[in-house]
Protein backbone atom coordinates (compact mmCIF):
# COMPACT_ATOMS: atom_id res chain seq x y z
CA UNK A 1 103.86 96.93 106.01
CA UNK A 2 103.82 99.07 102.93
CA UNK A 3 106.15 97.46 100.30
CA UNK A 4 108.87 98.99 102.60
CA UNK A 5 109.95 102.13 101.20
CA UNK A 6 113.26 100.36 100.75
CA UNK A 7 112.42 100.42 96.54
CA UNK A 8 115.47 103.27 97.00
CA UNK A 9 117.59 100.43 98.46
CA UNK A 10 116.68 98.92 95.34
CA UNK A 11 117.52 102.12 93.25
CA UNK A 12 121.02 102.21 94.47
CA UNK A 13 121.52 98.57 94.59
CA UNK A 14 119.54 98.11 90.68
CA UNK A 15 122.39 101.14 90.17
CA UNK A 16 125.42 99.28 91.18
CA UNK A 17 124.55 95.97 89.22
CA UNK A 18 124.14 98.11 86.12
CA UNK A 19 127.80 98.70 86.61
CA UNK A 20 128.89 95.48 87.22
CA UNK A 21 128.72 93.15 84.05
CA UNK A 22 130.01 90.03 85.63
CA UNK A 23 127.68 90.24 88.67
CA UNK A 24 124.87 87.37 88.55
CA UNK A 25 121.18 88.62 88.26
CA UNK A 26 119.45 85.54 87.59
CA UNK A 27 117.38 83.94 90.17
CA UNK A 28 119.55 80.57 90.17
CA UNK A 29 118.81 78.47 93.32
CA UNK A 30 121.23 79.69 96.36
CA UNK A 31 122.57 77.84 99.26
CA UNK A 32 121.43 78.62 102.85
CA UNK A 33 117.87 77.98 102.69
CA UNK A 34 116.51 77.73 105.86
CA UNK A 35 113.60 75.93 105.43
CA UNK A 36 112.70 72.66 106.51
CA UNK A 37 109.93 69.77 106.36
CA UNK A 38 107.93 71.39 108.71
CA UNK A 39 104.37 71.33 107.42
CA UNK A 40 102.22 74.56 107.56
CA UNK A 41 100.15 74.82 110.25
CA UNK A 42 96.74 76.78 108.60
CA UNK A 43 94.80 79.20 110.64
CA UNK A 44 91.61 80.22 110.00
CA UNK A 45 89.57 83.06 112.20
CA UNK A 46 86.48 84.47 113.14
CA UNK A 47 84.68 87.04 111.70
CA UNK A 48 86.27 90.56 112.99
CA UNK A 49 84.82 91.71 115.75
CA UNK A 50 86.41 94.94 115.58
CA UNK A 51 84.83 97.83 117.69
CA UNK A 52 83.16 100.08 115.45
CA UNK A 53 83.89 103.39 114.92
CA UNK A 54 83.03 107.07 117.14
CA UNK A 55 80.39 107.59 114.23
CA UNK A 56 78.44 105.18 112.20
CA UNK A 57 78.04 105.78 108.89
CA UNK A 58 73.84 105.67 107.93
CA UNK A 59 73.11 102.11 107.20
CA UNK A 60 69.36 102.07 107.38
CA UNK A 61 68.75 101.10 103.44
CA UNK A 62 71.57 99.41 102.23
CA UNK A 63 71.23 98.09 98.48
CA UNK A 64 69.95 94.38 98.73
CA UNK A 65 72.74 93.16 96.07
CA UNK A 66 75.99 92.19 97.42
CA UNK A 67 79.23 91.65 95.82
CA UNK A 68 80.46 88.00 94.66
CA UNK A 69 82.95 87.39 97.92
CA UNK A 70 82.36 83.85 98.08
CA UNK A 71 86.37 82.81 98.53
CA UNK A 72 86.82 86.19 100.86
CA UNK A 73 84.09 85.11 103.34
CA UNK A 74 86.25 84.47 106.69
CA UNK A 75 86.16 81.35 108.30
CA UNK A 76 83.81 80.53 111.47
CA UNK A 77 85.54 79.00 113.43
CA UNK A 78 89.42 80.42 115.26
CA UNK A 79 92.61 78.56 114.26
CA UNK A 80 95.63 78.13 115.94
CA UNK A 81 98.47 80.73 114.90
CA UNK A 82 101.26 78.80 113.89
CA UNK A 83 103.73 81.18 116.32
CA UNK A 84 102.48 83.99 118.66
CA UNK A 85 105.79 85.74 119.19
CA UNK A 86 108.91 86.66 116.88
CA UNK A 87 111.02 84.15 118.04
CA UNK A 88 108.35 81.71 117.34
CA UNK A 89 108.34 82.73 113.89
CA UNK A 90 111.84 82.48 113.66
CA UNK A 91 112.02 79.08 114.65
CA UNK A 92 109.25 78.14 112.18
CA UNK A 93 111.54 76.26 110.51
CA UNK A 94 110.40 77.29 107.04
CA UNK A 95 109.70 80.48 105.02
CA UNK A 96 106.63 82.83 106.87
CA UNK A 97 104.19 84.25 104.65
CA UNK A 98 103.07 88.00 105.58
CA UNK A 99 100.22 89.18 104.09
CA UNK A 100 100.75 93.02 102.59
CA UNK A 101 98.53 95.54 104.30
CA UNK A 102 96.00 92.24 104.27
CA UNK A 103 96.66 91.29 100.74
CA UNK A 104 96.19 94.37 98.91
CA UNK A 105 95.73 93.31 95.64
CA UNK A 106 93.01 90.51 96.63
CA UNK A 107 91.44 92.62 99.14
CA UNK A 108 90.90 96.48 100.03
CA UNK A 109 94.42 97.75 101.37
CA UNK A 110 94.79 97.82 105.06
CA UNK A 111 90.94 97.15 106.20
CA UNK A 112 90.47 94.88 108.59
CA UNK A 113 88.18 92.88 105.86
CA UNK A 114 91.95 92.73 104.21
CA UNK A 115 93.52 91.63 107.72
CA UNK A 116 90.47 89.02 108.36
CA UNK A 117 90.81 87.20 105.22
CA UNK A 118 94.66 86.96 104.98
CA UNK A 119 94.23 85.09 108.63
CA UNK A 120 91.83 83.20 107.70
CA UNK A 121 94.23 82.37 104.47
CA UNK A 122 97.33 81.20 106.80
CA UNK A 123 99.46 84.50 107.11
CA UNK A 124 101.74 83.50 109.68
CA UNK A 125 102.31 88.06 110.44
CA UNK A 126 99.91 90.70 109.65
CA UNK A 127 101.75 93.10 107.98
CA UNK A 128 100.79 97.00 108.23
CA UNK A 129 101.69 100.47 107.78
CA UNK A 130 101.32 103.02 110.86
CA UNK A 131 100.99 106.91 111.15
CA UNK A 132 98.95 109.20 113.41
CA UNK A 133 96.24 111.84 112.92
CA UNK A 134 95.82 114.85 113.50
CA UNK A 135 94.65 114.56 117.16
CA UNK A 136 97.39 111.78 117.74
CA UNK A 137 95.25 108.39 117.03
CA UNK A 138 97.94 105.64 115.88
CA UNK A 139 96.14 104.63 112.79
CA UNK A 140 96.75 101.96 110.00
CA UNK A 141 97.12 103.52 106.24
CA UNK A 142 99.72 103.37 103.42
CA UNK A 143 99.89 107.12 102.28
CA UNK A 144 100.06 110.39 103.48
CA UNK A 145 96.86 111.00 102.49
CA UNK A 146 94.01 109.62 101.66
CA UNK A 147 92.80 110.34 98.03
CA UNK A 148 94.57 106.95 96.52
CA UNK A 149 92.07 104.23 98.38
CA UNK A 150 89.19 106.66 99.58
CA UNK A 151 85.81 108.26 98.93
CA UNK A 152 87.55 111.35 100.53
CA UNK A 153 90.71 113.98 100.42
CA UNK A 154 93.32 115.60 102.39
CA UNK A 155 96.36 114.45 104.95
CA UNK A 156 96.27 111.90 107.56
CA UNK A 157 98.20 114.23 109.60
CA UNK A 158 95.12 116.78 109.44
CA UNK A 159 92.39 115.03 109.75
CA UNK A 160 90.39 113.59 113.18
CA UNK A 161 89.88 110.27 113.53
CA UNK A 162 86.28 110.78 113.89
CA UNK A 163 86.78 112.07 110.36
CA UNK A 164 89.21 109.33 108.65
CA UNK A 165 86.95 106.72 110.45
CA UNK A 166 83.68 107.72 108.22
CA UNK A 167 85.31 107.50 105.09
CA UNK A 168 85.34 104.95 102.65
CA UNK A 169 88.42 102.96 102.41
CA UNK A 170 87.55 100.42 99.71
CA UNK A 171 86.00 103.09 97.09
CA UNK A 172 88.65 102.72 94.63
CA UNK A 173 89.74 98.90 95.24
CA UNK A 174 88.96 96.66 91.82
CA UNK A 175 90.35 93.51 91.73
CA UNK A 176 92.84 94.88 89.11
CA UNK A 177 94.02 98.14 90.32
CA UNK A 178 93.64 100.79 93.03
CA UNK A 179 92.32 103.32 90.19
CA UNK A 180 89.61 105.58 88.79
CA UNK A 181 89.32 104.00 85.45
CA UNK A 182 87.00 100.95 85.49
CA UNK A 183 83.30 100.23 84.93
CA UNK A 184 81.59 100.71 88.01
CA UNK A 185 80.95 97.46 88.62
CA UNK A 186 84.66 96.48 89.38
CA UNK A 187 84.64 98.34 92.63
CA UNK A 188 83.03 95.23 94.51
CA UNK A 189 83.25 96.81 97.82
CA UNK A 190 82.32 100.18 97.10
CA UNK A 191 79.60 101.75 99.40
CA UNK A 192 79.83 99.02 102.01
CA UNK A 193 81.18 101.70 104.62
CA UNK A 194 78.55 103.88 103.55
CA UNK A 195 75.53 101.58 103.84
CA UNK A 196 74.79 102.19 100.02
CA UNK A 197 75.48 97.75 99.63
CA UNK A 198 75.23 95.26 101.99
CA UNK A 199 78.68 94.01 103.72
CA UNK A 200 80.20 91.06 102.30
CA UNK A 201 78.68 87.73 104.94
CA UNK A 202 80.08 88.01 108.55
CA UNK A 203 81.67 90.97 108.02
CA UNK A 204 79.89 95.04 108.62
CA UNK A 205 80.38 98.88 107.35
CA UNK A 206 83.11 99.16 109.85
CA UNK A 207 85.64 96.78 108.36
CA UNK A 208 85.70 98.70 105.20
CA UNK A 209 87.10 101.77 107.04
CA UNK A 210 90.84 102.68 108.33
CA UNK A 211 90.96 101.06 111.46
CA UNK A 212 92.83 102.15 114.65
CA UNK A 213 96.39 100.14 115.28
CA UNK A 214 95.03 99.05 118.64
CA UNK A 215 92.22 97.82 116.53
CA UNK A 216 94.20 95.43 114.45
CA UNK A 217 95.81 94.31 117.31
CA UNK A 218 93.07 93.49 119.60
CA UNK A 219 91.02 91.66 116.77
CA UNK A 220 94.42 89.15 116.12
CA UNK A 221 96.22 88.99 119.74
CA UNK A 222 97.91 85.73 118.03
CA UNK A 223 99.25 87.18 114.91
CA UNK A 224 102.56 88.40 115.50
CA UNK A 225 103.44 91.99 113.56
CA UNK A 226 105.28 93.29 111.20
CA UNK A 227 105.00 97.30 111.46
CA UNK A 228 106.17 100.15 109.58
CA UNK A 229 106.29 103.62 110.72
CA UNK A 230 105.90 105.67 107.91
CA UNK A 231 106.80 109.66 107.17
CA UNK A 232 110.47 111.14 108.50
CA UNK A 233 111.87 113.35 111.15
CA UNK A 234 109.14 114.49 114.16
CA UNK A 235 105.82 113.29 112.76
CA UNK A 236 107.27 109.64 112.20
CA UNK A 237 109.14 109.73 116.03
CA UNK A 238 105.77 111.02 117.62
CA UNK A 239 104.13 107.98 115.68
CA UNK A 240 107.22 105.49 117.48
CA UNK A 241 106.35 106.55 120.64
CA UNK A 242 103.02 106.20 120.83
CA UNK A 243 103.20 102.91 118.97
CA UNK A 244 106.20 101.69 121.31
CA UNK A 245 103.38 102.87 124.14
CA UNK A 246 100.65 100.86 122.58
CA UNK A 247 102.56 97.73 122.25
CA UNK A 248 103.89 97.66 126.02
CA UNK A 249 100.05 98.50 126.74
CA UNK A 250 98.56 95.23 124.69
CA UNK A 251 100.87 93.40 126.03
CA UNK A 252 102.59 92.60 122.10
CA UNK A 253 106.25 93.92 122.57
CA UNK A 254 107.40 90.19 121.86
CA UNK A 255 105.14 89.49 118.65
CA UNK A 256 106.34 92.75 116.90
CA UNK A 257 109.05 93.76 114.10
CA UNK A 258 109.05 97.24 113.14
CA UNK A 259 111.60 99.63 110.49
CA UNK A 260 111.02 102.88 108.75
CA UNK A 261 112.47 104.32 105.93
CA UNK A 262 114.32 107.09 108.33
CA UNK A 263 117.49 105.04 110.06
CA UNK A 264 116.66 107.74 112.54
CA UNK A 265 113.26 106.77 113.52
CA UNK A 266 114.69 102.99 113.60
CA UNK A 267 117.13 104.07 116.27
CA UNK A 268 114.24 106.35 118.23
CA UNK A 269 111.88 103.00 118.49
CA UNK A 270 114.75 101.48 119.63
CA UNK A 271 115.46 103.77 122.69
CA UNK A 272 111.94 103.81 123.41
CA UNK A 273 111.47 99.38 123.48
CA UNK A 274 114.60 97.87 123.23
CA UNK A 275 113.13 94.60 123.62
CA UNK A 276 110.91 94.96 120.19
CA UNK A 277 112.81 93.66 116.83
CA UNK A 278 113.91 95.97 114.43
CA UNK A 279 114.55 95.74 110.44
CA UNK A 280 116.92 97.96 109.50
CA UNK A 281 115.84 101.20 107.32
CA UNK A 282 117.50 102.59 104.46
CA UNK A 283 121.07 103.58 104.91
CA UNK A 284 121.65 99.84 107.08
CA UNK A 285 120.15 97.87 104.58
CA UNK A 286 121.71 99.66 101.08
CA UNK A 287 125.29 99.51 103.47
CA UNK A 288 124.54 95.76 103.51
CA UNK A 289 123.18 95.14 99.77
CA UNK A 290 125.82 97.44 98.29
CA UNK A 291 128.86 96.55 100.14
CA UNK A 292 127.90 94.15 102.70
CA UNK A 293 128.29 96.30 106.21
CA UNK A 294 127.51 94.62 109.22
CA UNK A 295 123.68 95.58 110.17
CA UNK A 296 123.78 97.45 113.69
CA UNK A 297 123.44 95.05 116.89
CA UNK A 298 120.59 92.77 117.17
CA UNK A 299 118.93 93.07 113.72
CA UNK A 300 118.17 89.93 111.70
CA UNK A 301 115.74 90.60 109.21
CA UNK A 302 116.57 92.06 106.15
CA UNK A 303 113.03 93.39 103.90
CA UNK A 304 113.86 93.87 100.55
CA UNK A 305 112.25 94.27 96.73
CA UNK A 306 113.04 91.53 94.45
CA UNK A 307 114.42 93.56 91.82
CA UNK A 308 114.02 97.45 90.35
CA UNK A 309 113.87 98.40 86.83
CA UNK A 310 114.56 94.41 85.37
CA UNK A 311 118.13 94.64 87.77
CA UNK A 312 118.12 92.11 90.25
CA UNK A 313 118.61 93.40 93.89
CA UNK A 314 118.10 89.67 95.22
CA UNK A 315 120.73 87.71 93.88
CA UNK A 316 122.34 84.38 94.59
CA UNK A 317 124.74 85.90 96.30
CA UNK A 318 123.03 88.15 98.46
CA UNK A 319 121.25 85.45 99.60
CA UNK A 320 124.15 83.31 100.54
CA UNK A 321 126.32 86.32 102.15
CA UNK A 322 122.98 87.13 104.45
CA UNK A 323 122.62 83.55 105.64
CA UNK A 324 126.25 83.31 106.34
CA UNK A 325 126.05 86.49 108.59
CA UNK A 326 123.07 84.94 110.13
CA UNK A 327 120.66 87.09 108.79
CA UNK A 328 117.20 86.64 107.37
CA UNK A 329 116.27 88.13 104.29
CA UNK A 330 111.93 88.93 103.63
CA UNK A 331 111.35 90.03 100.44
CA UNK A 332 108.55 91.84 98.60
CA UNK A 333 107.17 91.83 94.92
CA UNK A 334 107.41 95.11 93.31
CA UNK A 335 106.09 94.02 90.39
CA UNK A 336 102.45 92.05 90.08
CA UNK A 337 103.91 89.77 87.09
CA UNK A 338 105.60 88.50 90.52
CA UNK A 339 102.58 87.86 92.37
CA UNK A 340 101.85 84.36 91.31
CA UNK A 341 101.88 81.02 92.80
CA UNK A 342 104.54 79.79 90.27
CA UNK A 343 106.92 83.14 90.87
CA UNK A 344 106.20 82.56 94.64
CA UNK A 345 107.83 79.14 94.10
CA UNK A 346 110.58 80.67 92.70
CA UNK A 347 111.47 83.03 95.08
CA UNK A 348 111.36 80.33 97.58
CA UNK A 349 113.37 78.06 95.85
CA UNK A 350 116.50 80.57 95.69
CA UNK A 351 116.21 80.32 99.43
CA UNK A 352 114.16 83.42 100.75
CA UNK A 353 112.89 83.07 104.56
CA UNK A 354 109.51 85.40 104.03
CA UNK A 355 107.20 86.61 101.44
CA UNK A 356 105.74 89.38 102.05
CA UNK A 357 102.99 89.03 99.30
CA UNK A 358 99.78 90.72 97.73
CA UNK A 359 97.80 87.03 97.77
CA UNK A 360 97.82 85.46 100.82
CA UNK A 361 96.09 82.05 100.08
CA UNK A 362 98.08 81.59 97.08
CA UNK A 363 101.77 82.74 98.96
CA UNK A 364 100.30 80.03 102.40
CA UNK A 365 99.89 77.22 99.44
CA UNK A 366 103.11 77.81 97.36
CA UNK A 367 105.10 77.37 101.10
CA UNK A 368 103.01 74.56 101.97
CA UNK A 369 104.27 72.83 98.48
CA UNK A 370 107.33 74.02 98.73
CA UNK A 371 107.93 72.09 102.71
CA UNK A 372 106.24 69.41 100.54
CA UNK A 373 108.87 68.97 98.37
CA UNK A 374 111.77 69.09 100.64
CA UNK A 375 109.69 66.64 102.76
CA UNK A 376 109.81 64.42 99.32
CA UNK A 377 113.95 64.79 99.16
């Protein structure tokens, strides 16, 4: 899922710590650490075999020099998902690792090249973002538009998906920044959906694109979800119903969690598939962070930044309070000084239940050592 858009829970919560001079912001180790000396299981998959799109792009004279993806080439042969369903991952035993839109700053945000390689790392959930288009195809993509990660311009809301499916969704990825500023040779994947360079081995054009949700979802049956809905008010409740329809249709109503920023989305996904997990959006989760009110009925997973602005919105505290109500609490980096196998360590050494993390292999390792170590106790 995007890194939730619960950076305002972090605003308000970075806000109230700023007033507080006796409150703790240092990331001491907490009590209530669920983990235990389960070992990792590692899953590796198959090169996707993801339908390709309405229109192929012309790849009749690609350029014969490929980019260096030696450590991105997927695994051939299909692993074993550690847990199929939520309440498989819940019972893991030990912090999950979700993989941000793929791994977005080792891969191209929310392609399924992204997806492919952060199976093949370990992720234990594929994490995405969801909107629709136009003519009402559930798609996978961060923003509102697509000028940020594209060859191309305009809304996802109006644009086909004949249209968003031709574009180029790995023009601007170096492995630095989503940006216009570097030599041309740091955009390693550029012109792979356009046939203008060969696609990385095992993979083709089409899983540089923005692939359908049903896509995703078909390619990785075993990969449980973790889904938000993004936008507010009509657009984002037409997007929960058709992605409430598409679950119940592949048959993945038990293997997803899904939030949005609007509370009032939340609670329209939850009228239309009551059995699906829910995170709770903004106004739940700053009522819990801020002055610890009860999340509504049935929610357990709490997805939060680390900290906003050097103010710590994961604290020792939190931590403990959460796993005394009995819920879980999956945090996100906000900051790519975080996004390191040492700061992963960290993080899971205060006693975090998920990362949801920008490196997959390195975030599947730093669990792996951290069950280790307990193991060693």
């Amino acid at each position: 899922m995007s890194r939730h858009p619960f950076v305002l829970v972090a605003v308000a919560s970075a806000l109230v710590l700023a007033a507080c001079a006796d409150e703790d912001s240092s990331p001491a180790a907490a009590t209530g650490t669920t983990a235990t000396g389960t070992t990792a299981t590692e899953t590796t998959a198959e090169p996707t075999t993801i339908p390709p799109a309405t229109t192929s792009p012309d790849t009749t004279s690609p350029d014969t020099t490929s980019p260096d993806t030696t450590a991105a080439e997927p695994s051939t042969t299909t692993g074993q998902a550690a847990a199929r369903t939520v309440e498989e991952v819940l019972a893991l035993g030990r912090p999950v690792v979700l993989g941000h839109a793929g791994g977005e700053d080792e891969f191209p945000h929310s392609t399924p090249f992204a997806f492919a390689n952060s199976v093949a790392a370990g992720v234990d959930v594929l994490d995405m973002d969801v909107q629709l288009t136009g003519d009402g195809v559930l798609v996978v993509h961060h923003d509102g538009d697509v000028d940020r990660t594209t060859d191309g311009t305009g809304d996802v809301a109006a644009m086909s998906y004949d249209e968003l499916s031709l574009l180029d969704n790995a023009h601007w990825f170096t492995p630095d920044c989503v940006c216009r500023d570097q030599p041309d040779e740091a955009y390693l994947y550029r012109g792979v959906r356009t046939g203008e360079r060969s696609a990385p081995a095992g993979f083709t054009a089409d899983d540089f694109r923005i692939p359908r949700f049903r896509d995703i979802v078909e390619a990785w049956p075993e990969l449980p979800l973790n889904i938000e809905i993004k936008g507010t008010g009509a657009p984002a409740i037409a997007a929960a119903e058709v992605l409430a329809a598409e679950l119940r249709e592949l048959d993945r109503l038990d293997a997803a969690i899904v939030t949005s920023f609007d509370d009032a989305v939340v609670d329209a996904f939850a009228a239309l598939a009551p059995e699906v997990e829910l995170t709770p959006g903004l106004a739940a989760s700053t009522g819990w962070v801020l002055d610890r009110t009860p999340l509504p009925d049935g929610m357990r997973i709490l997805q939060l930044p680390i900290e906003y602005e050097g103010l710590q919105v994961i604290t020792p505290e939190l931590i403990a309070d959460s796993h005394a109500a009995g819920y879980l609490i999956w945090v996100w980096p906000n900051d790519r000084d975080w996004e390191t196998a040492e700061r992963y360590g960290e993080l899971l050494d205060m006693g975090l239940d998920g990362l949801n993390i920008n490196f997959p292999a390195t975030g599947v390792a730093a669990v792996r050592a951290f069950v280790e170590t307990l193991g060693d106790g």
